[in-house]
N, C-alpha and C. Protein backbone atom coordinates (compact mmCIF):
# COMPACT_ATOMS: atom_id res chain seq x y z
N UNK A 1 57.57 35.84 10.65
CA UNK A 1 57.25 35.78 9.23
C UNK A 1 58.45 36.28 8.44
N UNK A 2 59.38 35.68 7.34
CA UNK A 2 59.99 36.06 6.94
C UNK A 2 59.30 37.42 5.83
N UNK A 3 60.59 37.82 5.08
CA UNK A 3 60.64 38.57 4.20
C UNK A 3 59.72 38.54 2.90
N UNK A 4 59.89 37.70 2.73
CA UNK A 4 59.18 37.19 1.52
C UNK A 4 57.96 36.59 1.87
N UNK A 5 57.83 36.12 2.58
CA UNK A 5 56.31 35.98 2.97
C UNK A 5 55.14 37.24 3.26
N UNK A 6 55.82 38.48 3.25
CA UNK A 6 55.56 39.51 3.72
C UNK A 6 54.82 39.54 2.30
N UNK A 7 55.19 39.74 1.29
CA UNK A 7 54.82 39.75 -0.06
C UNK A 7 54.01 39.06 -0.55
N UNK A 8 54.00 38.01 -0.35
CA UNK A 8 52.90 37.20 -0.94
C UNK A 8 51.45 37.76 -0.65
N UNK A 9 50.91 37.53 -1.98
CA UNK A 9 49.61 37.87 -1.93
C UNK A 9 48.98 36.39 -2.37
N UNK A 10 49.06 35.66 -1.60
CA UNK A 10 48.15 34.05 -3.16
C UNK A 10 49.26 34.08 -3.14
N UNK A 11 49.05 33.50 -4.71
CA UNK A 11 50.45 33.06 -5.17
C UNK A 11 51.47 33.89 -6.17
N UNK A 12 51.02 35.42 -5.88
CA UNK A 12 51.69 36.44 -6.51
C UNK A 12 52.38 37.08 -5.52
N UNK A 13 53.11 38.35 -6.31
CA UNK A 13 53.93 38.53 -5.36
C UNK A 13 53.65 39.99 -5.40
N UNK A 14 53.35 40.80 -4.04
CA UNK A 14 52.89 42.25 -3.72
C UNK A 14 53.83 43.36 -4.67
N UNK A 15 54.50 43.19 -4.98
CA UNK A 15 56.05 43.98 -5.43
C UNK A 15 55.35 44.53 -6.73
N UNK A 16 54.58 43.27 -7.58
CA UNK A 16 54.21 42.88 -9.09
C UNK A 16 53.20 43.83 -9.11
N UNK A 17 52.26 44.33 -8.14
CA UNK A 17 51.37 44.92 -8.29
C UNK A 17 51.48 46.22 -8.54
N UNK A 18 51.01 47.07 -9.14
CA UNK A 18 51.22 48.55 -9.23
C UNK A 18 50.47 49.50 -8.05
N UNK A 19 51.36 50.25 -7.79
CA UNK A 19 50.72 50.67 -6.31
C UNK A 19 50.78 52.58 -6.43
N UNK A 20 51.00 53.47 -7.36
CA UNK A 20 51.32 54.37 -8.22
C UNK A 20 50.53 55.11 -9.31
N UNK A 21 50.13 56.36 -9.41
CA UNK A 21 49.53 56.79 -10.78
C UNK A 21 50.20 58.09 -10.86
N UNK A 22 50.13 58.00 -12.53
CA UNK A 22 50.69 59.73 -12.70
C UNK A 22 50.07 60.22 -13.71
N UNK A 23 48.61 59.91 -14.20
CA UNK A 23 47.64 60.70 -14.82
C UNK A 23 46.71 60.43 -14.06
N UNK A 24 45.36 59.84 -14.38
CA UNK A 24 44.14 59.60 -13.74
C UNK A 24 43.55 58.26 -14.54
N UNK A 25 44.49 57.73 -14.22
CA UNK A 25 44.84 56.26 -14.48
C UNK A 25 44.11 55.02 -13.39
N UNK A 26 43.68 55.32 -12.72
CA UNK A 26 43.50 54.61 -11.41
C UNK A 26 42.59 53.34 -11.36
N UNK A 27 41.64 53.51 -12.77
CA UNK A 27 40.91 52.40 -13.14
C UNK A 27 41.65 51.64 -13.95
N UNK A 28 42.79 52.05 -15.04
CA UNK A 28 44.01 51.22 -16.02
C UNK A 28 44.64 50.33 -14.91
N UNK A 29 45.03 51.00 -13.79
CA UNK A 29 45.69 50.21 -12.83
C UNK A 29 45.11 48.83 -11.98
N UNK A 30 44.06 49.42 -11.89
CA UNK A 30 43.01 47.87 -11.08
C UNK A 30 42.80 47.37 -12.17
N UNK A 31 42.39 47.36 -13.90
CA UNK A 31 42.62 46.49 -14.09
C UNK A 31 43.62 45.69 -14.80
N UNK A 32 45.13 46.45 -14.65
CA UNK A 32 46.09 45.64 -14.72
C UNK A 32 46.66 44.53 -13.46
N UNK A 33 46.02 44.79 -12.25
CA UNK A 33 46.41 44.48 -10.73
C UNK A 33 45.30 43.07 -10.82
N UNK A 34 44.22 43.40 -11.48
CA UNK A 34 42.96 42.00 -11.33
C UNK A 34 43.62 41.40 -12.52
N UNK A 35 44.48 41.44 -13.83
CA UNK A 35 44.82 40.82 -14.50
C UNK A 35 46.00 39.89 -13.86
N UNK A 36 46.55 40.76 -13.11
CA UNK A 36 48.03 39.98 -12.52
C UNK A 36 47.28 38.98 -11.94
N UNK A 37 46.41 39.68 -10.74
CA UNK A 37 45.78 38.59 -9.85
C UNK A 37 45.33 37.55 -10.28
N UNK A 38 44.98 37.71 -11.88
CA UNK A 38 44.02 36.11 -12.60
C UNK A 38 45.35 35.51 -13.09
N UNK A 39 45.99 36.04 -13.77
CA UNK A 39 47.19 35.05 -14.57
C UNK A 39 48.13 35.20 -14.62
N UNK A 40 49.25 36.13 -13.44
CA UNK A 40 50.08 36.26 -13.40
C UNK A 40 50.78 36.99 -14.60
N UNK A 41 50.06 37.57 -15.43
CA UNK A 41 50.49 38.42 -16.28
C UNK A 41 50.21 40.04 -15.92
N UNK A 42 51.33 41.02 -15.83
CA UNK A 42 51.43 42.19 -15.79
C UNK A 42 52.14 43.12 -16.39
N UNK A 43 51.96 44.25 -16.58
CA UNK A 43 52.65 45.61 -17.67
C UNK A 43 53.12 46.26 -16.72
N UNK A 44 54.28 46.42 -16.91
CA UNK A 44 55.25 47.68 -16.13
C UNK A 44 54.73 48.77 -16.57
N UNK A 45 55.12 50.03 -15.41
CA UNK A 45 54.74 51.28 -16.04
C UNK A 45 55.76 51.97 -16.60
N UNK A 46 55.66 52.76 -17.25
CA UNK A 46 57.12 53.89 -17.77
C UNK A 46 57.28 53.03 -19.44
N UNK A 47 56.45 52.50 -19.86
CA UNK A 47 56.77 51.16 -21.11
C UNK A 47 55.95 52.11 -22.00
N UNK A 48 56.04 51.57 -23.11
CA UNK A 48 55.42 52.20 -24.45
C UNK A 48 54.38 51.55 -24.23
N UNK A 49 54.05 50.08 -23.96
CA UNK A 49 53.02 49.13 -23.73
C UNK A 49 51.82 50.27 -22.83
N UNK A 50 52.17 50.44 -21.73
CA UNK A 50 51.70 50.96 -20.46
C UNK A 50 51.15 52.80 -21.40
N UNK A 51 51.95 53.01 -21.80
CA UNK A 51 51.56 54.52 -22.08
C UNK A 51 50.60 54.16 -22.81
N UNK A 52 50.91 53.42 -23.96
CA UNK A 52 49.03 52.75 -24.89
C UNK A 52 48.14 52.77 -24.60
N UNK A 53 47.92 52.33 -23.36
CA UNK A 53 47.25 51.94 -22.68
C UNK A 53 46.12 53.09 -22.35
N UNK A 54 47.07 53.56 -21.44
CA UNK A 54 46.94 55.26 -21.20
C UNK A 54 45.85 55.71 -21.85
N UNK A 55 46.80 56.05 -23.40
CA UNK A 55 45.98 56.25 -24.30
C UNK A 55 44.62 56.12 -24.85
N UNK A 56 44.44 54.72 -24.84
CA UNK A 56 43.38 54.05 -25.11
C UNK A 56 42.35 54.50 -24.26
N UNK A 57 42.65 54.15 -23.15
CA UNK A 57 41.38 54.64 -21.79
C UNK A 57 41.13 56.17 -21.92
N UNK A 58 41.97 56.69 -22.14
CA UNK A 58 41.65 58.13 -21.80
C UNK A 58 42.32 58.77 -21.07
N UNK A 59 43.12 58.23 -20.34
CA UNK A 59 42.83 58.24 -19.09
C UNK A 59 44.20 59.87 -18.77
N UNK A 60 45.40 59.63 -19.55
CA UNK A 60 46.09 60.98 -19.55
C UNK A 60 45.35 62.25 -19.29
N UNK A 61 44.67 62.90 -19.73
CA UNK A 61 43.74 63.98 -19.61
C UNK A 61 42.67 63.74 -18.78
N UNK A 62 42.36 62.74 -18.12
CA UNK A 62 41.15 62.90 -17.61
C UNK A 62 40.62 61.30 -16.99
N UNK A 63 39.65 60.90 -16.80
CA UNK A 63 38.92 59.58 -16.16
C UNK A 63 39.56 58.60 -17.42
N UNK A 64 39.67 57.41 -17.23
CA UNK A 64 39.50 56.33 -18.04
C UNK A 64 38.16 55.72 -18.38
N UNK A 65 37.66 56.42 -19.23
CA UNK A 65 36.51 56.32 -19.22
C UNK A 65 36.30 55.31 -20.69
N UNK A 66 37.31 54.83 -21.19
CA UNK A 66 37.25 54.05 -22.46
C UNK A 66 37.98 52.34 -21.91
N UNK A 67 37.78 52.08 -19.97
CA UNK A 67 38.62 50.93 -19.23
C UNK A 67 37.83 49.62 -19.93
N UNK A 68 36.44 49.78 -20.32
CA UNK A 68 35.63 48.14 -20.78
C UNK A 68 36.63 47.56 -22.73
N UNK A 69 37.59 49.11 -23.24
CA UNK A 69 38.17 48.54 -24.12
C UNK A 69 39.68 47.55 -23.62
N UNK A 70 40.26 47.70 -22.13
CA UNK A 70 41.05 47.46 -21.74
C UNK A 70 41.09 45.80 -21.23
N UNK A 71 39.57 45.88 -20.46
CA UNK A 71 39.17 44.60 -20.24
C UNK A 71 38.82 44.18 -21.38
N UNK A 72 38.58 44.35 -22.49
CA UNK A 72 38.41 43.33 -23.14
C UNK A 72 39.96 42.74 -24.23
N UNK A 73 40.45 43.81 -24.02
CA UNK A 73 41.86 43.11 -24.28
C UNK A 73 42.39 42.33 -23.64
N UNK A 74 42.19 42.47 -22.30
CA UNK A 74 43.17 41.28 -21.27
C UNK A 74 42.08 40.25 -20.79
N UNK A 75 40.74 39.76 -21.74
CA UNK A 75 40.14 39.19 -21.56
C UNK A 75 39.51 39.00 -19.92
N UNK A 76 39.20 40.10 -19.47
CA UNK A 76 38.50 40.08 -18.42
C UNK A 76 37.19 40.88 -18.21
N UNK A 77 36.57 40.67 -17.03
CA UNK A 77 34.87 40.86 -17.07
C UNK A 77 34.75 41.08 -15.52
N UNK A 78 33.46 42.02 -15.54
CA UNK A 78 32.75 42.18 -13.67
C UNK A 78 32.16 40.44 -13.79
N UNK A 79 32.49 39.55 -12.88
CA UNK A 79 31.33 38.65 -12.66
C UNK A 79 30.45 38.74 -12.10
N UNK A 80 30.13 39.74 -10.98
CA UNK A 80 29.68 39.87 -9.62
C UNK A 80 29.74 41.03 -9.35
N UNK A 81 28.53 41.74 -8.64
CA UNK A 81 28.67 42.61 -7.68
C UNK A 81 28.38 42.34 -6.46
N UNK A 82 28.84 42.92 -5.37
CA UNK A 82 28.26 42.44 -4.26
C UNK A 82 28.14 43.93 -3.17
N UNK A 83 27.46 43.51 -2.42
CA UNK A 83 26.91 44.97 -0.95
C UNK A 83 27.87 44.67 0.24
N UNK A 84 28.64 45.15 -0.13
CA UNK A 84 30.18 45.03 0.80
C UNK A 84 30.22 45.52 2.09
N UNK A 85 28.82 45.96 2.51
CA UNK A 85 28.52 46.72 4.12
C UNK A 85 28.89 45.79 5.06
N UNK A 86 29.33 44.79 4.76
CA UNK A 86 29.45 43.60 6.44
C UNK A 86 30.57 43.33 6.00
N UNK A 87 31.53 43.41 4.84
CA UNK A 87 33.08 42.71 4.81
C UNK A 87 33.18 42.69 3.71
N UNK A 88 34.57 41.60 3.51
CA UNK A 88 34.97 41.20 2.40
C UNK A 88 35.48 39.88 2.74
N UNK A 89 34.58 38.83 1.74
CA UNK A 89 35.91 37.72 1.75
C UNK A 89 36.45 37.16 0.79
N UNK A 90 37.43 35.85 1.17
CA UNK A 90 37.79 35.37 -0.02
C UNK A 90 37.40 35.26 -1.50
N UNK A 91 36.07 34.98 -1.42
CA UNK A 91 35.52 34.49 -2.55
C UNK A 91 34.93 35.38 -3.22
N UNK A 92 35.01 36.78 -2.85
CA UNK A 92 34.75 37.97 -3.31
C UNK A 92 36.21 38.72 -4.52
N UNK A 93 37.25 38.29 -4.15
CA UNK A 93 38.66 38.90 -4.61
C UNK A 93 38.93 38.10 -5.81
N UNK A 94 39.91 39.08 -7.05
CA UNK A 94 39.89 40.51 -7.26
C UNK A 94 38.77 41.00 -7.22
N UNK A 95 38.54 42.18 -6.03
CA UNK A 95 37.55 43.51 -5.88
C UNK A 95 37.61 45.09 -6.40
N UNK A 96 37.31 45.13 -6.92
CA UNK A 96 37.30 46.98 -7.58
C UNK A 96 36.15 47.28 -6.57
N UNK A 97 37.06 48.24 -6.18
CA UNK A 97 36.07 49.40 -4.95
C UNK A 97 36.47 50.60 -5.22
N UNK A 98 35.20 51.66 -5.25
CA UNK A 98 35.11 52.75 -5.59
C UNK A 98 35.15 53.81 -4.12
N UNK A 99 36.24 54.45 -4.09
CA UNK A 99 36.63 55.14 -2.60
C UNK A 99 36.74 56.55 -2.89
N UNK A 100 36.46 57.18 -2.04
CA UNK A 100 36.48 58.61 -2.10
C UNK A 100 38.07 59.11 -0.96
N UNK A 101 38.77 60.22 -1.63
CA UNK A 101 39.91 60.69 -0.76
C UNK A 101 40.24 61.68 -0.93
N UNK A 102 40.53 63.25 -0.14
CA UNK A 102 40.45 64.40 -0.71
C UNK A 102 42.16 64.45 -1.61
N UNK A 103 43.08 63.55 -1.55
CA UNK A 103 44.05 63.66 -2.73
C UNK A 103 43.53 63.41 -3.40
N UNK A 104 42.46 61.99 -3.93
CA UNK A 104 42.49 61.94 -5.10
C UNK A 104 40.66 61.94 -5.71
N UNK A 105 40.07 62.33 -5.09
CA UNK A 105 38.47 62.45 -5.16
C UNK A 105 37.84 60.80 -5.15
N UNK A 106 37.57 60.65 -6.46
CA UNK A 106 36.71 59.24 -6.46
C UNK A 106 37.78 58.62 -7.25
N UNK A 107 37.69 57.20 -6.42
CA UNK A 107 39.42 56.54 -6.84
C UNK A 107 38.91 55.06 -7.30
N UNK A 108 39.43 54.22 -7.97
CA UNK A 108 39.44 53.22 -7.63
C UNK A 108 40.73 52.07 -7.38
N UNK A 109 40.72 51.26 -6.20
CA UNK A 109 41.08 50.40 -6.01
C UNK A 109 40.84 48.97 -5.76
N UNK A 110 42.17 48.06 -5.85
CA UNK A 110 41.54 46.58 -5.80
C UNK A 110 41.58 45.72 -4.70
N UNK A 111 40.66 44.91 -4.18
CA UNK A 111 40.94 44.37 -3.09
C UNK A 111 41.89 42.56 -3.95
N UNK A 112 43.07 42.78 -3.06
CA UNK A 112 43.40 41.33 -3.58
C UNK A 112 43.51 40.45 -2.45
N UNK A 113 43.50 40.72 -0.87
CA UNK A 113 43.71 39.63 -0.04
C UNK A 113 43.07 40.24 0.86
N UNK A 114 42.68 39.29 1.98
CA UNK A 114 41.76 39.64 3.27
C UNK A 114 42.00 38.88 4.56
N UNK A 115 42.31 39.47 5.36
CA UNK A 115 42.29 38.49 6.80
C UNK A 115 40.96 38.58 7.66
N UNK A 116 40.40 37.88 7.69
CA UNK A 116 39.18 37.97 8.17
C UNK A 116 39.22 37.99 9.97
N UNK A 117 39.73 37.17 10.54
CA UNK A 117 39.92 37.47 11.92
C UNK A 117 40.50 38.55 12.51
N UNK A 118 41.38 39.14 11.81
CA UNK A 118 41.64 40.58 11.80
C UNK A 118 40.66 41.66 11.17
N UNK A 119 39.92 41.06 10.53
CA UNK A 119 39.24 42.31 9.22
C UNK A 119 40.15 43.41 8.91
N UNK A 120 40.95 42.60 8.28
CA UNK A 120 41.64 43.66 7.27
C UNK A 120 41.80 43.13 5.61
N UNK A 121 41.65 44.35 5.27
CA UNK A 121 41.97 44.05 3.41
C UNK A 121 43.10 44.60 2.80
N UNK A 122 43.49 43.99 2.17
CA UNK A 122 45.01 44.09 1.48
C UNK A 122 44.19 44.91 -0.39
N UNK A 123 44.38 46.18 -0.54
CA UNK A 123 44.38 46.67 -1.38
C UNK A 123 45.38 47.31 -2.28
N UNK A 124 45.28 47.72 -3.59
CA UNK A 124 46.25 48.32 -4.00
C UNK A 124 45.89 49.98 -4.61
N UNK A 125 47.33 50.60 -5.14
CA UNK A 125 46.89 52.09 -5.41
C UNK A 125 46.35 52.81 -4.53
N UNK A 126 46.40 52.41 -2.88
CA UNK A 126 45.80 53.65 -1.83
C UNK A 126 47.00 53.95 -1.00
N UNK A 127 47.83 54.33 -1.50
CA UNK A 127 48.87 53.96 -0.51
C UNK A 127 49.14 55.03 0.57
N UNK A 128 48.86 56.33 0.24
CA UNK A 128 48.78 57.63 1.03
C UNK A 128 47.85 56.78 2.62
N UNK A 129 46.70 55.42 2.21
CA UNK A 129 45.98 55.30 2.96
C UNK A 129 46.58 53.78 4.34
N UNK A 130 47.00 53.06 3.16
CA UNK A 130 47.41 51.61 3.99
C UNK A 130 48.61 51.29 4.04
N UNK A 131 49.04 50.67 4.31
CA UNK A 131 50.56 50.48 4.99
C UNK A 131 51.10 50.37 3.71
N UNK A 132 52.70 49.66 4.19
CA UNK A 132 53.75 50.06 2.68
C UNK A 132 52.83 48.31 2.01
N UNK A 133 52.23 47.72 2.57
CA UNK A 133 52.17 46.48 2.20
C UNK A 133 50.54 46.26 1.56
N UNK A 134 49.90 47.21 1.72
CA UNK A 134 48.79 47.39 1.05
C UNK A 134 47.35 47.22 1.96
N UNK A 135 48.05 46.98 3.74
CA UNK A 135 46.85 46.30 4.54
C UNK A 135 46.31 48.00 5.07
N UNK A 136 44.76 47.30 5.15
CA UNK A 136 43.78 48.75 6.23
C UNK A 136 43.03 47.41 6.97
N UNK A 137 42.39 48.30 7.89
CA UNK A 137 41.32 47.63 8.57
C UNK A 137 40.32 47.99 7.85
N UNK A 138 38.85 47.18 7.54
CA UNK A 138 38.03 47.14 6.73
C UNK A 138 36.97 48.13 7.72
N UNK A 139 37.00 48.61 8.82
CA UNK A 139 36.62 49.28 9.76
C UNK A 139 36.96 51.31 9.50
N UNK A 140 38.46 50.92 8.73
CA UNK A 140 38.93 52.43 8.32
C UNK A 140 38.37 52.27 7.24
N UNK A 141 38.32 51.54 6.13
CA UNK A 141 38.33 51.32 4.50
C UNK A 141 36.67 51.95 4.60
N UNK A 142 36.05 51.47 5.66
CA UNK A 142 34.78 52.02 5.40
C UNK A 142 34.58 53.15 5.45
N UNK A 143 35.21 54.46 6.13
CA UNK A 143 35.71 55.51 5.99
C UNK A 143 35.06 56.00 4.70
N UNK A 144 36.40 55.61 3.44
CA UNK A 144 36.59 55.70 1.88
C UNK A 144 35.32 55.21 1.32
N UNK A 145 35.10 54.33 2.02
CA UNK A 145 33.84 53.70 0.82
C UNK A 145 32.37 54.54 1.21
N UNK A 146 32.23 55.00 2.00
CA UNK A 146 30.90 55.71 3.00
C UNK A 146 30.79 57.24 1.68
N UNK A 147 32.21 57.65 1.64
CA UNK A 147 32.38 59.00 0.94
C UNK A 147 32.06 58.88 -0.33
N UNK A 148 32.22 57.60 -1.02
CA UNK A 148 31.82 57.25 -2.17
C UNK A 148 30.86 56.93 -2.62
N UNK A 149 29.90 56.73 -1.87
CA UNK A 149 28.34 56.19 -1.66
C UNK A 149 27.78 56.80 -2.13
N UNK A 150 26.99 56.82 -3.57
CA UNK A 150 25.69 57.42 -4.07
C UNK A 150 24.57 57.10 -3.61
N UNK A 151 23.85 55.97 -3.70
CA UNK A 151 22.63 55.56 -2.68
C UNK A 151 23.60 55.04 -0.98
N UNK A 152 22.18 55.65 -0.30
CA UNK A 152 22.96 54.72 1.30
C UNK A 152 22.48 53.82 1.68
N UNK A 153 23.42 53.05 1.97
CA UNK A 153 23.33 51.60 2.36
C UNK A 153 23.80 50.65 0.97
N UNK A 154 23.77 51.03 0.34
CA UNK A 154 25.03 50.28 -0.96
C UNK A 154 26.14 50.55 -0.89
N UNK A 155 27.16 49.63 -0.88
CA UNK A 155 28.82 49.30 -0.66
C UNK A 155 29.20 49.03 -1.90
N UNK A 156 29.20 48.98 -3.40
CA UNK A 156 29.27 48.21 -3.99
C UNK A 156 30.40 47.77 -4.40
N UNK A 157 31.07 46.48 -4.67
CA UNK A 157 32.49 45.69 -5.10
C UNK A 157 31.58 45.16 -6.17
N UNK A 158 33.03 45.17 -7.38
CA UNK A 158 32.66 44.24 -8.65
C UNK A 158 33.91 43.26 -8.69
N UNK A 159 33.32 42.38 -8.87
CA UNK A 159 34.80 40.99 -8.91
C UNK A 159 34.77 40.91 -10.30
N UNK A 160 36.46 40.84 -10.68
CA UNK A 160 37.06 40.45 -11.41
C UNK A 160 37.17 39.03 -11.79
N UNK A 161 36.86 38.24 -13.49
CA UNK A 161 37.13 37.00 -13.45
C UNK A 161 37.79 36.96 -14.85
N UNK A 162 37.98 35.84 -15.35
CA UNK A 162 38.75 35.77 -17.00
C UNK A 162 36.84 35.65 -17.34
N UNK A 163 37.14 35.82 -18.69
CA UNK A 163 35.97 35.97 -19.66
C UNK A 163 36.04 35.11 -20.48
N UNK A 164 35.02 33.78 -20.21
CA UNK A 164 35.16 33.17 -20.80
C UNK A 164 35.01 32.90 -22.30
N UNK A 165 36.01 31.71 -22.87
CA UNK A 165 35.58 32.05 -24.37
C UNK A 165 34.56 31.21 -24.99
């Protein structure tokens, strides 16, 4: 496999994704990562754009707890939830999954690619957890997601879609 194939996610490229936080940003980030994933549009961090952002959510001081004003700027929406206890597939991604980790408590990250004969998921923002390239086995991931579990036996993923106009 070359180099660059290593990267590809779809038809984006792994690099584009933000994989990094330095407030408690972690929900601003998935959904700048499900925006890339829908339209190839993304915000660098360290930008005046990106700090706005910040702002807006909340998220500097504390949770982003103002993220449904974010999605509705970049015109996106949950379409779907789904009970993620048996996998993940294609037609599930962009995934926001809610993971528990003693760096960062209750986190969220996005699922953007999946190998299913392997069961592994290509996520972003866990990186302390999955390789430099974003892969876990969905076998460890369950790990994170078990710790995060308010009722048991609910997994829950929300997919990302554009909002229609």
């Amino acid at each position: 496999m070359s180099n660059d194939q290593t990267f590809k996610v779809g038809n984006r490229d792994w690099r584009n994704f933000l994989n990094q936080q330095f407030y408690s940003e972690c929900q601003l980030i998935t959904a700048i990562n499900a925006r890339y994933w829908l339209t190839g549009k993304t915000i660098k961090q360290h930008t005046k754009k990106y700090e706005r952002l910040v702002d807006l959510v909340g998220a500097r001081g504390g949770s982003a707890i103002g993220i449904g004003k974010v999605h509705k700027k970049f015109g996106i929406e949950v379409d779907k939830e789904y009970n993620i206890i048996f996998g993940i597939t294609p037609d599930m991604i962009p995934l926001e999954l809610t993971v528990w980790n003693h760096n960062y408590g209750y986190h969220s990250v996005l699922a953007v690619d999946c190998e299913i004969k392997s069961e592994a998921v290509r996520i972003t923002n866990f990186g302390r957890v999955t390789t430099s390239h974003g892969w876990i086995f969905f076998e460890e991931l369950q790990y994170y997601i078990k710790k995060a579990v308010i009722k048991k036996g609910e997994w829950i993923g929300r997919r990302f879609r554009i909002k229609p106009t």
